[in-house]
Protein backbone atom coordinates (compact mmCIF):
# COMPACT_ATOMS: atom_id res chain seq x y z
CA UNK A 1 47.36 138.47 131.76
CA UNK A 2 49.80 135.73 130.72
CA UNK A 3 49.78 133.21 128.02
CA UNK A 4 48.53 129.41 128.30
CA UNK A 5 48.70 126.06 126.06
CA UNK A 6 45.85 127.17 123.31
CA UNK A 7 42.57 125.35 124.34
CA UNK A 8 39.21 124.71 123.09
CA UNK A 9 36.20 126.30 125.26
CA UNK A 10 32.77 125.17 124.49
CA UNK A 11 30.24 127.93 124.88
CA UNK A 12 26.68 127.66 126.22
CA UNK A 13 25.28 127.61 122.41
CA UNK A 14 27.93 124.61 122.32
CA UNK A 15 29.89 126.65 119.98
CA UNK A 16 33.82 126.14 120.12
CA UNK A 17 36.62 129.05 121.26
CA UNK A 18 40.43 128.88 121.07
CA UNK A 19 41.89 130.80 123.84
CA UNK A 20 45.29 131.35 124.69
CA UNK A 21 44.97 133.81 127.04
CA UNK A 22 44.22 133.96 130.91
CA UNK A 23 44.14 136.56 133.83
CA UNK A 24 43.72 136.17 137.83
CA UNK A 25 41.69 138.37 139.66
CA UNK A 26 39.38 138.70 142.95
CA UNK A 27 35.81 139.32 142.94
CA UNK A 28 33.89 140.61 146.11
CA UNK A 29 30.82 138.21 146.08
CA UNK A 30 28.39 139.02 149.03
CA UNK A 31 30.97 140.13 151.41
CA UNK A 32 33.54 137.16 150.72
CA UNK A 33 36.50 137.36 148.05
CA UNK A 34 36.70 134.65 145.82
CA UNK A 35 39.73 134.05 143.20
CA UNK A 36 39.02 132.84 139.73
CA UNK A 37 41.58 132.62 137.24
CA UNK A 38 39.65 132.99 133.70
CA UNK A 39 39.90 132.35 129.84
CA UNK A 40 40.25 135.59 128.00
CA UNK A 41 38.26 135.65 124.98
CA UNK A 42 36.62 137.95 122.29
CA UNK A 43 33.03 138.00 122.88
CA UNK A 44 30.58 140.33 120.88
CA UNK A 45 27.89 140.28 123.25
CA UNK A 46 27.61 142.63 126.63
CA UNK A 47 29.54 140.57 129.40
CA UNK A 48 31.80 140.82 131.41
CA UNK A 49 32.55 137.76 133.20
CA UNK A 50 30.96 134.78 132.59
CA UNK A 51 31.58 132.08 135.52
CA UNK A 52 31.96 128.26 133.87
CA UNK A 53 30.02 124.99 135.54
CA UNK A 54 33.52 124.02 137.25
CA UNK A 55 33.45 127.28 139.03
CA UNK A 56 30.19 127.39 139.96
CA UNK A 57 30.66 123.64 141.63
CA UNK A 58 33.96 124.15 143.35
CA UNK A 59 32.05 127.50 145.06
CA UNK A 60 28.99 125.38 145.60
CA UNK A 61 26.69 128.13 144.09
CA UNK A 62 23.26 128.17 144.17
CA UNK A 63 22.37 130.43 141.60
CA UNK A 64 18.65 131.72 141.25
CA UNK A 65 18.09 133.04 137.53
CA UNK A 66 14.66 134.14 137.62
CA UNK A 67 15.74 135.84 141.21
CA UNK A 68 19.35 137.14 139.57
CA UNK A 69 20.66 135.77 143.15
CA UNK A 70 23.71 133.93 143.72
CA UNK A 71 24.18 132.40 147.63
CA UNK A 72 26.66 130.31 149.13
CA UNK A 73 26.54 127.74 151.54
CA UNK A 74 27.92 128.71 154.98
CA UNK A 75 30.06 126.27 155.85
CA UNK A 76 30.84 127.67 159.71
CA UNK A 77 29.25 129.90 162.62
CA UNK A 78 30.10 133.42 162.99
CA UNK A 79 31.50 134.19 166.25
CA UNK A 80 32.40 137.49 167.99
CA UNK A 81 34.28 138.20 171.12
CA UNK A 82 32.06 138.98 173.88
CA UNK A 83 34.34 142.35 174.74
CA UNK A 84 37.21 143.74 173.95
CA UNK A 85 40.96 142.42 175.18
CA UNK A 86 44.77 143.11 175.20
CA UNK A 87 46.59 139.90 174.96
CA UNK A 88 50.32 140.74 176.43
CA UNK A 89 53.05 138.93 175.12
CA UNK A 90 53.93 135.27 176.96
CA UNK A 91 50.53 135.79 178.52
CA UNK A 92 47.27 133.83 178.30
CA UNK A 93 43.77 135.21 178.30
CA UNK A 94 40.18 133.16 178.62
CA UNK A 95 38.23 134.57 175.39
CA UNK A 96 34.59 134.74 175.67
CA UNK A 97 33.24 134.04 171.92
CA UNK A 98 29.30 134.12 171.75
CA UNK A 99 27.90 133.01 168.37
CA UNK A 100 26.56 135.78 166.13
CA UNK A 101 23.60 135.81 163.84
CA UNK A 102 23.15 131.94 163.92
CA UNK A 103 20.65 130.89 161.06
CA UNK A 104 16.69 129.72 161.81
CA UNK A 105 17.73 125.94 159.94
CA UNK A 106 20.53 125.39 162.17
């Protein structure tokens, strides 16, 4: 945790919060790590993290309340080597990449 310039938050019930007060951590979000640097504040209700619109639009969420799902938009192919190589030093190799699990909308 380590101090910031005190700032006003505005809640989702549009009430205001002074925090002074941040910490930096990772979160494991369907198989990818994301890092979010968050406002600490005192909250009486039952949350623990609570992810603000400028998060959710840098991250491109698309988050599904009635579904409590949160996806992300793949923004490249997976690809896996066709077999298994030992790349020598000051030597080339041809890789063989196939794509893997390519989705139905592509």
């Amino acid at each position: 945790m380590y101090k910031i310039k005190p700032q006003l938050v505005t809640m989702g019930d549009n009430r205001k919060v002074l925090v002074d007060t941040c910490v930096q951590f990772m979160i494991n979000m369907g198989g990818h790590w994301f890092k979010f640097i968050a406002f600490v504040l005192d909250m009486i209700e039952d949350y623990d993290v609570i992810l603000g619109a400028k998060a959710m639009y840098e991250l491109e969420m698309d988050v599904s309340y009635s579904g409590m799902q949160t996806t992300f938009p793949m923004h490249g192919l997976p690809l896996k080597m066709q077999s298994s190589i030992t790349i020598l030093p000051h030597t080339q190799k041809r890789i063989t990449l196939a794509f893997e699990a390519i989705p139905p909308d592509l």
